[in-house]
Every structure is written in C-alpha cells, then in structure tokens.
Protein backbone atom coordinates (compact mmCIF):
# COMPACT_ATOMS: atom_id res chain seq x y z
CA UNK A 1 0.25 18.35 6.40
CA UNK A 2 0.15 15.10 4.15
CA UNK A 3 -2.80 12.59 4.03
CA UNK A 4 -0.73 9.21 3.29
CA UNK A 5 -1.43 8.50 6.99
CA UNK A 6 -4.86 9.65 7.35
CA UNK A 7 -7.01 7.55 9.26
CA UNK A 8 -3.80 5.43 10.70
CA UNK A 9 -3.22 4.88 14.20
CA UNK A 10 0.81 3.97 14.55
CA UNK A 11 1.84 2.03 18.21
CA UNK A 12 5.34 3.31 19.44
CA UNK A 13 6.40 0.60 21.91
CA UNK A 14 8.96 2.35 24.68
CA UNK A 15 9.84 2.88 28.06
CA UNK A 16 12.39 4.59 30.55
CA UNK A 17 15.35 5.16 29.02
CA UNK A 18 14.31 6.05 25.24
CA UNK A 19 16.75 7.65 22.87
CA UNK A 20 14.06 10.59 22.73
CA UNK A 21 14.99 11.46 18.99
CA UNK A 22 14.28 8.31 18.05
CA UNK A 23 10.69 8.44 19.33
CA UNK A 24 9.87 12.12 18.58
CA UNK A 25 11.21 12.40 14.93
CA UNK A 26 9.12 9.50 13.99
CA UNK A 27 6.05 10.31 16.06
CA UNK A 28 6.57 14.01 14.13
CA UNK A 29 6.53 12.10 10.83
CA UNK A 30 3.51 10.49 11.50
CA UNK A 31 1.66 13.39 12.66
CA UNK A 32 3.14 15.31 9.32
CA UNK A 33 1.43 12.11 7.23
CA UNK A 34 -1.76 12.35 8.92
CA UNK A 35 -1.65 9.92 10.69
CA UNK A 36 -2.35 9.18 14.76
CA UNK A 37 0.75 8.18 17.04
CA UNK A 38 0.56 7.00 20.47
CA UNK A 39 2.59 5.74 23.17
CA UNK A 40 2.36 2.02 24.37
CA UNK A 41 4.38 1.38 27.66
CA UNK A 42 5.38 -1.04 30.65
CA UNK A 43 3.12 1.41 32.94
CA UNK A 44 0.95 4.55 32.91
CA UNK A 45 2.47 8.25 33.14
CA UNK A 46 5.69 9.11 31.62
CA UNK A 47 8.43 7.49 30.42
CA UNK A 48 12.02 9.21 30.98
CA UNK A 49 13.60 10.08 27.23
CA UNK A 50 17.29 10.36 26.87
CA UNK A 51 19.61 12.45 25.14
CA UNK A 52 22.67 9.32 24.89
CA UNK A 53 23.80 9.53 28.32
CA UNK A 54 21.94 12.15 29.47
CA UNK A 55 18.26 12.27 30.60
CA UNK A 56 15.88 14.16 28.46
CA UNK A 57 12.19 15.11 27.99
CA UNK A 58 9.61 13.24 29.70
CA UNK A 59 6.92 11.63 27.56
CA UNK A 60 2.86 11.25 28.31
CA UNK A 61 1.65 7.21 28.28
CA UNK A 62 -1.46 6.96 25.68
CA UNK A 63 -1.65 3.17 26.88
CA UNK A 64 -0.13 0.22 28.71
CA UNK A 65 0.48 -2.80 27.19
CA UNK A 66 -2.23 -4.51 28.92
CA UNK A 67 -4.62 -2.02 27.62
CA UNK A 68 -3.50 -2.17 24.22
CA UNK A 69 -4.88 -3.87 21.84
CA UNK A 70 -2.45 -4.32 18.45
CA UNK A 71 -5.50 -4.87 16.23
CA UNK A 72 -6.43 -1.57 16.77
CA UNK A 73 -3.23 -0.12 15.45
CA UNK A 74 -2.14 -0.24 11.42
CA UNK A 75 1.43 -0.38 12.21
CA UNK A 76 4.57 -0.02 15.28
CA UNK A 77 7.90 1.65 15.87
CA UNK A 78 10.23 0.27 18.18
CA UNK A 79 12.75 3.67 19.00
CA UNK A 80 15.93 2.82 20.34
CA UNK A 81 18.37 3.60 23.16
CA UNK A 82 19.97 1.03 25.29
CA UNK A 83 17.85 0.90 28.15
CA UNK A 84 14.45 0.90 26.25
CA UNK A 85 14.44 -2.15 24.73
CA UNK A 86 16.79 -4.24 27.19
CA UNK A 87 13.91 -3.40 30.00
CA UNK A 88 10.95 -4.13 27.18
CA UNK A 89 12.51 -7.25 25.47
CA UNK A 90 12.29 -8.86 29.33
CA UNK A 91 8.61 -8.35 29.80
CA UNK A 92 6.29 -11.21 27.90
CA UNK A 93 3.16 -8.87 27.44
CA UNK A 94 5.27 -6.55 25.58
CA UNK A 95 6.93 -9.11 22.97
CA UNK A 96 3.38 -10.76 22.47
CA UNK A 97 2.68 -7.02 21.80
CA UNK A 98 5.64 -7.34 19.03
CA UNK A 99 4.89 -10.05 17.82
CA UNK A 100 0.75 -10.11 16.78
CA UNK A 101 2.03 -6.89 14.38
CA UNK A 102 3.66 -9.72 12.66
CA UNK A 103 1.56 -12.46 12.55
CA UNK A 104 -0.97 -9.43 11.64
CA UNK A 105 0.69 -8.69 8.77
CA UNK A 106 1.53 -5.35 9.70
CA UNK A 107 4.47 -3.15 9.44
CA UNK A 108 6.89 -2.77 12.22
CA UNK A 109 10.13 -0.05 12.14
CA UNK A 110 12.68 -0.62 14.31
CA UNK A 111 16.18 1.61 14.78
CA UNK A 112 19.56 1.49 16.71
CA UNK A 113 18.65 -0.67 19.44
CA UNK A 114 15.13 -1.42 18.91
CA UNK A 115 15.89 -4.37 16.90
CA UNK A 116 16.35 -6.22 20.69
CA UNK A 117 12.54 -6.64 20.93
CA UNK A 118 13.42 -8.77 17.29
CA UNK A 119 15.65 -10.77 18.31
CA UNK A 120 13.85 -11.78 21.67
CA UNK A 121 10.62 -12.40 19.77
CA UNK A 122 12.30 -14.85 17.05
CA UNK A 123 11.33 -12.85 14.33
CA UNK A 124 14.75 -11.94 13.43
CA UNK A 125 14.84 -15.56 11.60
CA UNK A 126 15.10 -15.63 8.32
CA UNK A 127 15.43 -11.97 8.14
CA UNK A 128 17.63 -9.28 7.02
CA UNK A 129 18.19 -6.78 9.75
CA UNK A 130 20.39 -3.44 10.34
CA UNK A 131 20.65 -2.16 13.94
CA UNK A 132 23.44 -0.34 16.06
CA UNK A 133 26.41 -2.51 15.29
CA UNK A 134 26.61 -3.54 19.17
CA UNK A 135 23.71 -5.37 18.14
CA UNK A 136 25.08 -7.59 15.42
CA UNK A 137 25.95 -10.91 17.64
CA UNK A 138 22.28 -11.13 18.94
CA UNK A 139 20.72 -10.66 15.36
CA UNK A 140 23.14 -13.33 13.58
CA UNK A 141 22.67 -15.77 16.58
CA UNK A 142 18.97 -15.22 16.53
CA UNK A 143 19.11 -16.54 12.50
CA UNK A 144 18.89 -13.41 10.73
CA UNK A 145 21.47 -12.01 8.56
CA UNK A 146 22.99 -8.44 10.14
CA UNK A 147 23.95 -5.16 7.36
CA UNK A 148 25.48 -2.24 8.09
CA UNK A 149 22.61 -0.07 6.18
CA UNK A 150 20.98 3.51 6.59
CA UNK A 151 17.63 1.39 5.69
CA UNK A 152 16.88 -2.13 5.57
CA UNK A 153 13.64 -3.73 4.39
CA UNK A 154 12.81 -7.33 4.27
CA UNK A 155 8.72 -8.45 4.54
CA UNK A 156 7.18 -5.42 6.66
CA UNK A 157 9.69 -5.11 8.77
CA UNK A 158 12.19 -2.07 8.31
CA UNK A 159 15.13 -1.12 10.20
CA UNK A 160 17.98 1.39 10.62
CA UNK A 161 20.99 1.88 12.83
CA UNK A 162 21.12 5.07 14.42
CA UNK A 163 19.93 8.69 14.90
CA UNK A 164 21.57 10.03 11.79
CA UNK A 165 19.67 7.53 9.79
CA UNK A 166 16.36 9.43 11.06
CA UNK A 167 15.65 11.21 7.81
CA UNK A 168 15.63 7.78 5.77
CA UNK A 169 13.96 5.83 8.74
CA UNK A 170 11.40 8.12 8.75
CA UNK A 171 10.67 8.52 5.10
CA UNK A 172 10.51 4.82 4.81
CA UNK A 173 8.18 4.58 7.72
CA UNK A 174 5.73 6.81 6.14
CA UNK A 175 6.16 4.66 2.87
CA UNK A 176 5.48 1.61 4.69
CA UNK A 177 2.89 2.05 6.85
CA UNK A 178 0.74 3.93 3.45
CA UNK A 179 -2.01 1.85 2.27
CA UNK A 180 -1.56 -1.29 0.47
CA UNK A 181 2.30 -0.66 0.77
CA UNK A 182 4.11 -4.67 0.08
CA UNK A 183 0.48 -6.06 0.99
CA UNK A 184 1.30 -9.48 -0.31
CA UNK A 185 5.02 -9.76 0.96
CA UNK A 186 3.35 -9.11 4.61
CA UNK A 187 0.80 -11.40 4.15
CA UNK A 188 3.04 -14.16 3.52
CA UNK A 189 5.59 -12.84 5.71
CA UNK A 190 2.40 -13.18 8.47
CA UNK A 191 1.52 -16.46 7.33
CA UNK A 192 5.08 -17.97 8.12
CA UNK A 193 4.81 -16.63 11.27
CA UNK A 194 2.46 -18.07 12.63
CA UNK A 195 3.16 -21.08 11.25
C-alpha cells in the first residue's frame, strides 16, 4: 500500500445509475494511496451501479449531501455513466456540493459523463475539459474549450473520457490529490471562482 494519500479523505459524488468501474477503480486507487474514500449521495443506502446498460453491484452510502460537509474532504471524483450525473446535476445541494471544492481550492476528477455536474455548475468556463464526446455541445456552450484526451488538466480540475482511460485517470488522481500538488494554480483557480 502507498502513503501519498495518507491522512486524505476523497468525496465520490454519485447516485443510481453509476458506471460502477468508474467509481470502484478510483475508490481502489485511493485506498492503494492511503488514502480514505467515501460515498456522498442524493439519499442514504445504496446506490444502483451499472455495467453500460446493464445493472451492476450495489454500493453502501457513507453520507448524503446534506450531511456532508466538503471542508472535511481534501479532494472529489465525479464517476460517470449517463444516469448519474443527469439525476445529480438537477439537484442544487449537490452542485453547491461541486462547487465549494472549487472555490476551496481543491481538486476535483471528473470522467465520461461526470463532467455534467461541470457544466451545470459554470465551472466549465474558461476551462479545458475532456469528457465522453456526447458531452462536447454542453461543455463548449457552457464556455469551456472540449479535447478529445485520455487526461486533461487545467487548474485542479482533471478529466477523462471513458472507462479505458481508467489507468491514466486514476494515476493522475492520485498525483493530484498528493500534497501540495499545483497549490498555487488552485489557489488562483479558487480565487476566480468566487469572484
């Protein structure tokens, strides 16, 4: 087990309808780092994972969004799958959830189709963004600029578009969310967020 995490609590934001790989091969990561995941949600429980099109594992709620608090977290990862973030990017508490990592200062991963909860909070402005392609409209009418990338990185916030881009996503979210990983370029980042 590695120690770049130790002592970091991580916030995965998801509900029903999670592309499961996209929430277990980064929660793995983290655990492999050292550090703490847990599972933010609409509601207590357990969410419903998905395989694509097919329903998956079920997954154990650490935390509602009400409940959680993003200060006490050093960083969040926004997994994919199409229903997952079209049901989160509707509900307010959850983008204000989104959002404070930002004006925090802290780093936030997003793949495939997580970059929705972006693009509904504004912070997709000004940005450089990959995502499932599907996705490309919303992020280029929401002001950011859209790549077709394994990784993307631009001010804390790092993105990829799909499961096979796992490896790299998660690699880069271990990077990331390390201690005083792009410090300043978050800080600023935060400060024009708020702003």
């Amino acid at each position: 087990m590695g120690t770049e995490l130790k002592g970091k609590r991580i916030a995965f934001l998801a509900t029903d309808g999670v592309e499961q790989v996209e929430l277990t091969e980064p929660w793995k990561a983290v655990e492999q780092a050292g550090g703490t995941p847990e599972l933010i949600s609409l509601a207590g429980g357990e969410i419903q994972g998905f395989d694509h099109h097919d329903k998956g594992h079920r997954f154990p709620v650490d935390r509602t969004v009400p409940d959680a608090d993003p200060t006490d977290y050093d960083g969040l990862v926004l997994p994919g799958g199409v229903i997952n973030p079209d049901i989160l990017r509707v509900d307010q508490g959850a983008m204000r959830f989104v959002k404070t990592f930002f004006e925090q200062g802290k780093p936030v991963g997003a793949i495939c189709h997580g970059p929705w909860s972006l693009v509904e909070t504004g912070i997709v402005k000004g940005r450089t963004v990959t995502s499932w392609p599907s996705l490309k409209t919303d992020i280029v009418n929401a002001g950011g600029t859209w790549v077709d990338e394994e990784i993307c990185v631009d001010r804390g916030l790092f993105t990829s578009r799909k499961p096979d881009d796992l490896p790299a996503f998660c690699k880069k979210l271990v990077e990331e969310m390390g201690e005083g990983v792009h410090d300043e370029q978050r800080k600023a980042a935060a400060a024009a967020t708020r702003s």
